[in-house]
Protein backbone atom coordinates (compact mmCIF):
# COMPACT_ATOMS: atom_id res chain seq x y z
CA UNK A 1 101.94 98.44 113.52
CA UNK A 2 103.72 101.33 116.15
CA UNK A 3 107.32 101.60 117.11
CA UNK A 4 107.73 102.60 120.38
CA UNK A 5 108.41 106.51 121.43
CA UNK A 6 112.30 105.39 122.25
CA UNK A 7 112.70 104.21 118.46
CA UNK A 8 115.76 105.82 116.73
CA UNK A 9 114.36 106.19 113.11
CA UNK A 10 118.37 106.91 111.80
CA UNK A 11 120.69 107.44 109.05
CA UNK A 12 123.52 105.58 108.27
CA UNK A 13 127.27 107.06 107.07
CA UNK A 14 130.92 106.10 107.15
CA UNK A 15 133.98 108.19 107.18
CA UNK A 16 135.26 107.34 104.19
CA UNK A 17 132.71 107.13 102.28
CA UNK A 18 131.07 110.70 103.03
CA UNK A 19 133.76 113.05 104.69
CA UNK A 20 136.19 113.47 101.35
CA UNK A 21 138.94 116.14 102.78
CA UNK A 22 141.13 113.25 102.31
CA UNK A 23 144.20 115.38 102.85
CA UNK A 24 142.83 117.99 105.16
CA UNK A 25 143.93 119.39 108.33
CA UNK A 26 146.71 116.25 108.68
CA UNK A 27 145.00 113.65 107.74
CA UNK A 28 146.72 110.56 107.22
CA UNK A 29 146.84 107.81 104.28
CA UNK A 30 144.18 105.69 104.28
CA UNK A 31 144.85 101.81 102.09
CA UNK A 32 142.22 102.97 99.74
CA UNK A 33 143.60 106.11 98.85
CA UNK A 34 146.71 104.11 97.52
CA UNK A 35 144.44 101.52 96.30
CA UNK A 36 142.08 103.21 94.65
CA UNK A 37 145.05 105.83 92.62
CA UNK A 38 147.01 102.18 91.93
CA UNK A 39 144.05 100.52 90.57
CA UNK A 40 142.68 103.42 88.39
CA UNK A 41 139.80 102.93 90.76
CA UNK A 42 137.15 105.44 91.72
CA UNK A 43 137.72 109.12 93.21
CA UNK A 44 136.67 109.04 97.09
CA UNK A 45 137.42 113.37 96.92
CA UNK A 46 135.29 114.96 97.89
CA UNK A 47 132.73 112.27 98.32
CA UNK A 48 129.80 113.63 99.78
CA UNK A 49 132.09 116.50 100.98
CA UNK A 50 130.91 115.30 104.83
CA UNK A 51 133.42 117.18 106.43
CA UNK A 52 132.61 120.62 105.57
CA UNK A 53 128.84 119.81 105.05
CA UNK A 54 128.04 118.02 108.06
CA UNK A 55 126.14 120.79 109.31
CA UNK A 56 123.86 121.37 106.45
CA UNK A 57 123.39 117.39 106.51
CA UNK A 58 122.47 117.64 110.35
CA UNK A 59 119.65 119.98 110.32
CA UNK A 60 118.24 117.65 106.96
CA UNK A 61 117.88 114.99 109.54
CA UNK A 62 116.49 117.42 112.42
CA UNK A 63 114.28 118.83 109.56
CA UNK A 64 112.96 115.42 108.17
CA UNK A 65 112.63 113.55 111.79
CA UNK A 66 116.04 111.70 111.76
CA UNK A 67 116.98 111.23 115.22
CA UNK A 68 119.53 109.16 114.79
CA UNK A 69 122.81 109.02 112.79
CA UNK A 70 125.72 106.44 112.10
CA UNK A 71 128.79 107.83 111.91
CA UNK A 72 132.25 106.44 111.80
CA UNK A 73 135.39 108.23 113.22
CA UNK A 74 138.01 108.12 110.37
CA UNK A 75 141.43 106.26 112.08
CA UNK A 76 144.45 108.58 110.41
CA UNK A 77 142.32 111.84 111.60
CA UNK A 78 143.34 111.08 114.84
CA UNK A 79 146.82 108.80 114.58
CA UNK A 80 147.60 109.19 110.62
CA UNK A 81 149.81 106.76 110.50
CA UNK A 82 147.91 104.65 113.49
CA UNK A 83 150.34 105.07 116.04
CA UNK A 84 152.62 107.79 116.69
CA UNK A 85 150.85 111.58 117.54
CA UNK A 86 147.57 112.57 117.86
CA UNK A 87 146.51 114.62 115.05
CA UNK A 88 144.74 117.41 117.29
CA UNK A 89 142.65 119.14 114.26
CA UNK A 90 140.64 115.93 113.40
CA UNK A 91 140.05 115.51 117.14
CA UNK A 92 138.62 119.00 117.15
CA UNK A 93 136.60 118.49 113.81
CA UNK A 94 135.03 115.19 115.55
CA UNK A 95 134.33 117.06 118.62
CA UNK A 96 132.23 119.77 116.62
CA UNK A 97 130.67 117.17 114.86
CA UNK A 98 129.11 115.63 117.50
CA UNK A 99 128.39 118.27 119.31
CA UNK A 100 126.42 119.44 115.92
CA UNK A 101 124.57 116.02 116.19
CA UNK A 102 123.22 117.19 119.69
CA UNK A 103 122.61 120.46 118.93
CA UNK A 104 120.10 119.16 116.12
CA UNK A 105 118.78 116.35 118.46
CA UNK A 106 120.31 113.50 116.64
CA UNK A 107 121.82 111.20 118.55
CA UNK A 108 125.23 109.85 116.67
CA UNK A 109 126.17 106.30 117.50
CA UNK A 110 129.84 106.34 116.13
CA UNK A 111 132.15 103.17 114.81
CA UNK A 112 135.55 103.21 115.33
CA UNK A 113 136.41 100.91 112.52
CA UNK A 114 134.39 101.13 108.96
CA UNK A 115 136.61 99.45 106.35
CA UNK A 116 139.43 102.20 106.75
CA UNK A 117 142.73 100.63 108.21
CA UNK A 118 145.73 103.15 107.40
CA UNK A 119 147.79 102.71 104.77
CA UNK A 120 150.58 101.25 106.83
CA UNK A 121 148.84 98.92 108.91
CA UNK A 122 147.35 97.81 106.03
CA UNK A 123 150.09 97.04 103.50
CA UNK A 124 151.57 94.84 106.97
CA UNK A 125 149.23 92.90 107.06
CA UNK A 126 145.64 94.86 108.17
CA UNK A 127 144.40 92.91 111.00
CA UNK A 128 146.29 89.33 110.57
CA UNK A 129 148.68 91.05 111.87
CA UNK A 130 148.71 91.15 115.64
CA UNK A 131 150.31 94.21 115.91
CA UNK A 132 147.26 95.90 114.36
CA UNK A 133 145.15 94.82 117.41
CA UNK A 134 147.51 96.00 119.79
CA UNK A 135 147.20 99.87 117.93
CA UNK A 136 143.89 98.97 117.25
CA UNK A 137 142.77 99.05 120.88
CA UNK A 138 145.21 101.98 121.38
CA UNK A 139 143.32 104.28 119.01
CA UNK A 140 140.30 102.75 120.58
CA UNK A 141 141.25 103.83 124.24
CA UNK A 142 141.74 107.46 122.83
CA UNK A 143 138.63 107.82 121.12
CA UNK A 144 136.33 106.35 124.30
CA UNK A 145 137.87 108.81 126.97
CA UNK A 146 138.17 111.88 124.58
CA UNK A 147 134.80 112.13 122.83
CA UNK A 148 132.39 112.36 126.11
CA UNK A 149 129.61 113.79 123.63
CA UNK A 150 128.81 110.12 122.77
CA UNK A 151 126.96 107.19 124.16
CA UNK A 152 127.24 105.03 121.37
CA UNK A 153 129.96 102.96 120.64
CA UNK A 154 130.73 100.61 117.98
CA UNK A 155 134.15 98.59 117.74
CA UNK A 156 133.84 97.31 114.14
CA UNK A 157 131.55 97.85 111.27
CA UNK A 158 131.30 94.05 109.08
CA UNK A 159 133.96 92.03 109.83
CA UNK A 160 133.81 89.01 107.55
CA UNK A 161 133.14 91.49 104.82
CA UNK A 162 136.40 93.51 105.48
CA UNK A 163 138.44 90.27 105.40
CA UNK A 164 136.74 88.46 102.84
CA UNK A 165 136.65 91.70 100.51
CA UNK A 166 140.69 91.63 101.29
CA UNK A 167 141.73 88.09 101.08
CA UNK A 168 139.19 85.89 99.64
CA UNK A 169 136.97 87.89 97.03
CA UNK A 170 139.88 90.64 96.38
CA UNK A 171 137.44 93.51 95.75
CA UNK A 172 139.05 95.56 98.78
CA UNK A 173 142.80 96.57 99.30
CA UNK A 174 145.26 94.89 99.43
CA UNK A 175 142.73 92.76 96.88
CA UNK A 176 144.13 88.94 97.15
CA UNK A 177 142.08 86.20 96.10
CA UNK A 178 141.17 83.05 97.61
CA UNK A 179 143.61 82.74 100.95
CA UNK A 180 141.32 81.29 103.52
CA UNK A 181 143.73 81.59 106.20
CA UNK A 182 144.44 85.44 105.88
CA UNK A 183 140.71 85.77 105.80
CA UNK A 184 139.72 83.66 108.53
CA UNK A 185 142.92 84.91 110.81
CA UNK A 186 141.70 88.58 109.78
CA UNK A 187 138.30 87.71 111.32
CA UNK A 188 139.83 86.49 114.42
CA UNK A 189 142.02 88.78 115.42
CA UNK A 190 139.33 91.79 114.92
CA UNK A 191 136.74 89.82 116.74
CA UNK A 192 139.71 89.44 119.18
CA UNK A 193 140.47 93.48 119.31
CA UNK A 194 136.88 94.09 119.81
CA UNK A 195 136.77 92.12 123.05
CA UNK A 196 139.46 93.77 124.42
CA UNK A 197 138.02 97.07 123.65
CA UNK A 198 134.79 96.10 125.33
CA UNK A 199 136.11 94.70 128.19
CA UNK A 200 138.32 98.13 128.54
CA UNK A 201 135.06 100.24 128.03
CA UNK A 202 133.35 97.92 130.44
CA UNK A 203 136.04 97.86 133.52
CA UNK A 204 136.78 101.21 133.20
CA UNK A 205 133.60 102.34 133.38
CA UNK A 206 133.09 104.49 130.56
CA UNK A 207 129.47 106.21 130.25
CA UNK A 208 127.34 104.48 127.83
CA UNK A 209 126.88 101.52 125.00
CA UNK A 210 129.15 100.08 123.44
CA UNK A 211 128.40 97.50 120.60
CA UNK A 212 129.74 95.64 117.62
CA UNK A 213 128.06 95.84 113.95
CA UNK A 214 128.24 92.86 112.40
CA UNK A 215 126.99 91.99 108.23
CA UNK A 216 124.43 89.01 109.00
CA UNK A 217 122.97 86.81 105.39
CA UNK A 218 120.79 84.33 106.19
CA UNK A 219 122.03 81.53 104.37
CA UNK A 220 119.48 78.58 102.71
CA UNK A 221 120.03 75.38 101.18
CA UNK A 222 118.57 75.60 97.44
CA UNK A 223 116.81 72.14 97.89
CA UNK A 224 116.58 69.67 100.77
CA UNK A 225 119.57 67.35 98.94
CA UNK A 226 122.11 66.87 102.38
CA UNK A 227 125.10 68.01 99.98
CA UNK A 228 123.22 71.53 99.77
CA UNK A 229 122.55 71.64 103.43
CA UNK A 230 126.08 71.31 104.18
CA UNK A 231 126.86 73.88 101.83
CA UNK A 232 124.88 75.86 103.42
CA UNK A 233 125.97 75.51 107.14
CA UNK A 234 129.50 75.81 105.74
CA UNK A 235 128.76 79.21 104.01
CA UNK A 236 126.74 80.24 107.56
CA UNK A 237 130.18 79.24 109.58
CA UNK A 238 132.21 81.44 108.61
CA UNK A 239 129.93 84.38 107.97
CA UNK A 240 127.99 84.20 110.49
CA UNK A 241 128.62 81.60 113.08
CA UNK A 242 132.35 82.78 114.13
CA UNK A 243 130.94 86.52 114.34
CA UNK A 244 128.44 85.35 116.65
CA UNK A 245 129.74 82.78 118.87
CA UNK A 246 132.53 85.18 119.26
CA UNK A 247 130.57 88.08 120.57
CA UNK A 248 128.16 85.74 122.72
CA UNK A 249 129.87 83.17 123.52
CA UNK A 250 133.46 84.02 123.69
CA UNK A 251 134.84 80.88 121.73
CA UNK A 252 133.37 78.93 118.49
CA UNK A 253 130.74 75.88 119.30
CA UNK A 254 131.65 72.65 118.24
CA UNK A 255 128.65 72.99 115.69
CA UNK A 256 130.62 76.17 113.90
CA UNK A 257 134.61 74.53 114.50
CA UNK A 258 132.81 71.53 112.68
CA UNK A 259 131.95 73.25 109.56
CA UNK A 260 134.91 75.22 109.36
CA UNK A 261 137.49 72.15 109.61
CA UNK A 262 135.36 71.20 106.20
CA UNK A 263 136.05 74.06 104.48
CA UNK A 264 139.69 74.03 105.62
CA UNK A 265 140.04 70.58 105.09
CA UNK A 266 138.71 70.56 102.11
CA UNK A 267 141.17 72.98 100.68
CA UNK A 268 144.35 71.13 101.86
CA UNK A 269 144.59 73.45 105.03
CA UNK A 270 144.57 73.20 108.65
CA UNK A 271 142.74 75.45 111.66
CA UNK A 272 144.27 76.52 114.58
CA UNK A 273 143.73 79.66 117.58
CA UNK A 274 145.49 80.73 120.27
CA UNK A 275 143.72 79.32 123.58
CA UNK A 276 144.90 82.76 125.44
CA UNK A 277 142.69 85.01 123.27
CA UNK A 278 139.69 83.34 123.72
CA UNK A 279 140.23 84.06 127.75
CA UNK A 280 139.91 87.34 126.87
CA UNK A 281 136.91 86.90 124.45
CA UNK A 282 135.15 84.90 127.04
CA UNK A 283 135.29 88.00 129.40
CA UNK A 284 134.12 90.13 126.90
CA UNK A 285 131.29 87.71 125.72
CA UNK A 286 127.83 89.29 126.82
CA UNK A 287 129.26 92.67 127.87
CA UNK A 288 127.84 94.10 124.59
CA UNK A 289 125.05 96.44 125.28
CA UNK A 290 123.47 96.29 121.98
CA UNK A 291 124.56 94.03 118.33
CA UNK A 292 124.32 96.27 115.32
CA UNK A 293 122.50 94.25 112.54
CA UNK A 294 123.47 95.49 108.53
CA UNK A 295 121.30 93.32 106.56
CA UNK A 296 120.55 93.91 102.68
CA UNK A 297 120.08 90.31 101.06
CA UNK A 298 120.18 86.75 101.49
CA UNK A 299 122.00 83.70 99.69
CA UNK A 300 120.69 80.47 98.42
CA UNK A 301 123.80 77.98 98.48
CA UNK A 302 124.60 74.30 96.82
CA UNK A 303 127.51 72.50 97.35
CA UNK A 304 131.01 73.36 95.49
CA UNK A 305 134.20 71.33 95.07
CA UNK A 306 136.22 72.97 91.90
CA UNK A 307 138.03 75.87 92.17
CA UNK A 308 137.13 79.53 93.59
CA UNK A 309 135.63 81.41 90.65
CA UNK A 310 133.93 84.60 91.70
CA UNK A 311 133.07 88.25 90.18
CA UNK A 312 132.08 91.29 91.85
CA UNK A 313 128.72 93.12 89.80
CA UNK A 314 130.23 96.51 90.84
CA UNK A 315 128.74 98.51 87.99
CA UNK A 316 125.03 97.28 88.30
CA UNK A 317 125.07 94.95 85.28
CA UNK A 318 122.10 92.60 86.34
CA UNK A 319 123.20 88.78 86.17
CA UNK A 320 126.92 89.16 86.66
CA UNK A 321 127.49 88.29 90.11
CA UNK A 322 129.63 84.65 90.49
CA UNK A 323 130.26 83.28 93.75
CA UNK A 324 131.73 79.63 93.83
CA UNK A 325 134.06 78.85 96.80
CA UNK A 326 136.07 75.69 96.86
CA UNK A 327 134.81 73.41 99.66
CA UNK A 328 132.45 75.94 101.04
CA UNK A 329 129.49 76.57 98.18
CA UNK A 330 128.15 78.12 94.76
CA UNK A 331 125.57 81.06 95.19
CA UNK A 332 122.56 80.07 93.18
CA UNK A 333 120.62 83.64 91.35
CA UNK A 334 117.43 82.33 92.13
CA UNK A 335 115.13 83.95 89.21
CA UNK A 336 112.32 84.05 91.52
CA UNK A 337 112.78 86.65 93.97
CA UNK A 338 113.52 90.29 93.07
CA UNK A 339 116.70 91.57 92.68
CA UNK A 340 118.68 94.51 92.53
CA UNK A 341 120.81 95.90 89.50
CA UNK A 342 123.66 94.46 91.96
CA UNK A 343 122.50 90.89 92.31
CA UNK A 344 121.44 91.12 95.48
CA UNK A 345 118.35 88.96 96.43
CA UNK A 346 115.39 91.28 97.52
CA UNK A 347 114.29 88.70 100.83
CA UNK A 348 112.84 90.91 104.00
CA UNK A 349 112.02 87.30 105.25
CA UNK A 350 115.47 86.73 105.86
CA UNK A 351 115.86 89.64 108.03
CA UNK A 352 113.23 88.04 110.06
CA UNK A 353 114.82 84.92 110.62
CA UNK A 354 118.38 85.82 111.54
CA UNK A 355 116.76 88.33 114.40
CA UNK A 356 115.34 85.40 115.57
CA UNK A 357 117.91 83.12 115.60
CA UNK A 358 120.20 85.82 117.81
CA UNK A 359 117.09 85.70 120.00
CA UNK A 360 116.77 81.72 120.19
CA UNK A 361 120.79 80.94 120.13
CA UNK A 362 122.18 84.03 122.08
CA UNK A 363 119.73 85.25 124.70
CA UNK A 364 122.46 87.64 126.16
CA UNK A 365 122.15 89.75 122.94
CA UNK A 366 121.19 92.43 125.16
CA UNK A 367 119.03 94.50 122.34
CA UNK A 368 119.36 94.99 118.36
CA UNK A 369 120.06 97.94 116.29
CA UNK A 370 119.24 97.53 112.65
CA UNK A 371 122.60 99.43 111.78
CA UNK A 372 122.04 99.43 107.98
CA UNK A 373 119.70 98.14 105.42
CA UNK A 374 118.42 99.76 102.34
CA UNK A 375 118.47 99.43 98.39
CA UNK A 376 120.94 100.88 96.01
CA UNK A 377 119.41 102.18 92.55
CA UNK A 378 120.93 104.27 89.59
CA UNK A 379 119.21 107.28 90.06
CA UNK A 380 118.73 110.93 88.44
CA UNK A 381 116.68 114.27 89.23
CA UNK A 382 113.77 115.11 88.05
CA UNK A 383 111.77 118.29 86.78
CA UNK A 384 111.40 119.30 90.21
CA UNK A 385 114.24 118.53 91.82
CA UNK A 386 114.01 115.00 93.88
CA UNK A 387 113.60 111.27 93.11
CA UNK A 388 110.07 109.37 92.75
CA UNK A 389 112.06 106.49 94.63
CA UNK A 390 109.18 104.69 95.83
CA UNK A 391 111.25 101.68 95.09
CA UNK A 392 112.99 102.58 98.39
CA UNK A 393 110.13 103.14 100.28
CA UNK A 394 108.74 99.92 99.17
CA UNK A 395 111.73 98.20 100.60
CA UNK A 396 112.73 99.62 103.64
CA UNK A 397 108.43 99.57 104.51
CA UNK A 398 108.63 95.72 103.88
CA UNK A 399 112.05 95.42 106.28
CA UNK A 400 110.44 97.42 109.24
CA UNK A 401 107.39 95.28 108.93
CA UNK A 402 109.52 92.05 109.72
CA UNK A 403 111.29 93.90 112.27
CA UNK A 404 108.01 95.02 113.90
CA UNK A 405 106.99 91.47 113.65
CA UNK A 406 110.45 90.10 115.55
CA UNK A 407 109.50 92.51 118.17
CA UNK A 408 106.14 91.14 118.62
CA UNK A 409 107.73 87.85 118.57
CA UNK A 410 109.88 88.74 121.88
CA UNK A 411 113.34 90.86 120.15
CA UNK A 412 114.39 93.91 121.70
CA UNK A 413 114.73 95.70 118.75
CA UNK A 414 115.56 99.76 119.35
CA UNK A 415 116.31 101.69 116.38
CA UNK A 416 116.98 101.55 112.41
CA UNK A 417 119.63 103.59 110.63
CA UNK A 418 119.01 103.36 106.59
CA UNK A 419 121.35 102.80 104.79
CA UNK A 420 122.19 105.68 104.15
CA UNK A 421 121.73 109.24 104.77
CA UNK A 422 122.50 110.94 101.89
CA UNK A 423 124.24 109.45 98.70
CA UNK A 424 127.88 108.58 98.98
CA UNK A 425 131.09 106.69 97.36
CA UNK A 426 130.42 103.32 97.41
CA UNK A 427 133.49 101.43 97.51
CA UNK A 428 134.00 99.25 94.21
CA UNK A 429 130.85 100.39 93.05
CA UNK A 430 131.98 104.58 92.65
CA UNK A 431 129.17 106.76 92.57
CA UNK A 432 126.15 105.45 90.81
CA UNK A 433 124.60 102.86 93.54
CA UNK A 434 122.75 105.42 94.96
CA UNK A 435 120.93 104.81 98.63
CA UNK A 436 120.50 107.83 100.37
CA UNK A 437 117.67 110.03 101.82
CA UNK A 438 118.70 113.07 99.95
CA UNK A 439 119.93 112.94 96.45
CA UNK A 440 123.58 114.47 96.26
CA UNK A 441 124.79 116.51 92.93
CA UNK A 442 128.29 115.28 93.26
CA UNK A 443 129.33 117.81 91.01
CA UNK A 444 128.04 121.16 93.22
CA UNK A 445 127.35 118.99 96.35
CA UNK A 446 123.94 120.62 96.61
CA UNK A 447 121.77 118.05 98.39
CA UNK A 448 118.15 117.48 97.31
CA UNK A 449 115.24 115.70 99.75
CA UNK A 450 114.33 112.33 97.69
CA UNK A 451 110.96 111.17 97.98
CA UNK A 452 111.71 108.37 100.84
CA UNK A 453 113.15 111.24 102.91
CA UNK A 454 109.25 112.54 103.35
CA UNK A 455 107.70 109.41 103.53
CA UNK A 456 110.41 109.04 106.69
CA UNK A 457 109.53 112.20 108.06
CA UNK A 458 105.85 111.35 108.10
CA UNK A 459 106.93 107.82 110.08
CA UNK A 460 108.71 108.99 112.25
CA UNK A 461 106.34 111.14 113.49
CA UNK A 462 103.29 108.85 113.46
CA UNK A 463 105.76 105.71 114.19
CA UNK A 464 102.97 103.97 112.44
CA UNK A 465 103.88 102.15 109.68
CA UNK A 466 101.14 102.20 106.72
């Protein structure tokens, strides 16, 4: 059970998320800084403190065999108000920062989108409004010619999670719940700004990969009842299927159009595209060089008719997660399987089958990434100053065994980033889901090597997994 030598064994980050600095060197408002001081929400300052840390953070991962590293470029460091001037301090800070990454011989494969729209662009409408592509693809353009240090690109980290989060499940800014056609136009038009900025990558001729990074459940029927298969394929539709057929195939299959019409349909709506931008998406369709693959959990679905009634389990109170979507389906906590404090189903099989199904249904995939996947756990240091998080090791060992066996089974699978490199803000869920590597004090910022960070080491120097 050996990766090959060209594995990436990586960390994962995003701007956001790690960097803090959130009004350094001209930064520009981001929609969760106003959504997050509106909402009495979580402090994203200083975060992990990223920005002025990144070197310490770089020679961890040189230190403790991390060749690879995730990181996003934060939008309003270059345009802060997306459009307008170029903010020339955060394109020097970027350029040091991955010139850092090849100085410690970690290779940074960067995302130009990670749930961070400006303010502005936001409040009109984030990305259902079509004037958010076209600046989109503008800050896009900037960032490919500018930053020759890297040969990694991806457009868009999790797109049905951004638009869901914003307009269905209302746990993101500008937090409206249950408008299925802001969510499913939000989805479009990013999967539609992402082909144009591959096909501009791709006829200009720009060095390198570029990618997309997409959030892929693998979705089950709870029983073999036809209502619950349905459910099911509804759910998959609009999670999964448009994300897909968009990137491969440049349009939605009849298979994917058909379940979506039921969900519409079924809540009094109708479904319509513009023919011209799937032209463009068609061009774009197999130009990918690599699909980025964040995968955490899977869902277990029956069918749903009443109304939307959902909560988020942001604070890691076991058994609180509701999901029940008119005309689409009801999450089922299946008592089974192991969980997280979150809710989230502990399934590596499902990894495992959705790599396969990319290999079956889209054989111009190209090759796989596993962008993120790891556990979040409320964690504390000990005597001696790290985290027994063998909990951690036991997951992410039991995900790289089913991604060892889709590469014996024929998927061209080069690299996993964990999600994520050291402990960060979390989004909804503040500071105490705790993921990383290395254990951050987020009151002095001192980092500390967990456990799992020398159980990595050892891997990925063997690349043998035990």
């Amino acid at each position: 059970m050996k990766f090959d030598k060209d594995f990436i064994f990586g960390g994962a980050t995003a701007a956001y998320q790690c960097e803090g600095a959130i009004n350094e060197d001209g930064k520009g408002v981001v929609c969760w800084d106003k959504y997050l001081e509106e909402t009495n929400g979580y402090n994203p300052e200083p975060a992990s403190d990223f920005y002025n840390m990144y070197k310490e953070d770089l020679e961890n991962c040189e230190k403790f065999g991390i060749n690879g590293i995730r990181i996003s470029i934060a939008w309003t460091r270059i345009f802060p108000n997306g459009d307008g001037q170029v903010n020339k301090k955060g394109v020097e800070h970027y350029h040091n920062l991955f010139r850092e990454c090849i100085k410690r011989g970690v290779e940074p494969l960067v995302t130009l989108h990670h749930f961070d729209t400006p303010y502005e662009l936001n409040k009109n409408g984030d990305f259902t409004n079509k004037a958010t592509v076209d600046l989109f693809v503008r800050y896009a353009k900037f960032c490919l010619k500018e930053f020759n240090e890297v040969q990694k690109w991806a457009t868009f980290n999790e797109i049905w999670p951004w638009s869901s989060c914003q307009y269905l499940i209302g746990t993101f800014p500008p937090a409206i719940k249950y408008d299925l056609e802001k969510t499913v136009k939000c989805i479009h038009n990013m999967l539609l700004a992402h082909a144009m900025v591959v096909n501009y990558f791709k006829d200009t001729e720009i060095p390198g990969e570029i990618g997309i990074v997409h959030s892929l459940q693998t979705k089950y029927p709870i029983d073999d009842d036809p209502k619950n298969i349905d459910a099911a394929k509804r759910e998959d539709a609009i999670t999964n299927g448009m994300a897909l057929d968009a990137t491969y195939l440049g349009y939605y299959s009849p298979e994917t159009m058909k379940y979506l019409n039921k969900i519409f349909d079924g809540n009094g709506l109708s479904l319509s595209f513009d023919e011209e931008d799937f032209e463009i998406m068609k061009k774009a369709a197999g130009r990918c060089d690599f699909l980025g693959i964040n995968y955490y959990s899977s869902q277990w679905l029956r069918a749903y008719d009443g109304e939307n009634d959902t909560f988020h389990n942001g604070t890691g109170e076991r058994g609180t997660a509701k999901r029940k979507l008119k005309a689409i389906a009801e999450e089922v906590q299946r008592d089974d399987l192991p969980k997280t404090d979150w809710d989230w189903i502990i399934y590596p099989q499902g990894l495992y089958d959705m790599i396969m199904r990319i290999v079956n249904d889209y054989p111009n995939y190209n090759k796989i990434y596993i962008t993120e996947n790891g556990i979040g756990i409320k964690e504390e240091l000990n005597e001696n100053n790290t985290v027994e998080d063998t909990q951690r090791i036991d997951y992410v060992r039991d995900h790289l065994k089913v991604v060892l066996k889709a590469i014996e089974h024929g998927a061209n699978i080069k690299g996993y980033y964990l999600w994520s490199l050291m402990d960060m803000f979390s989004w909804s869920n503040g500071y105490n889901k705790r993921y990383g590597f290395f254990f951050v004090d987020f009151d002095t910022m001192k980092r500390y090597p967990k456990r799992s960070a020398y159980w990595w080491k050892e891997l990925s120097q063997t690349k043998e997994l035990i």
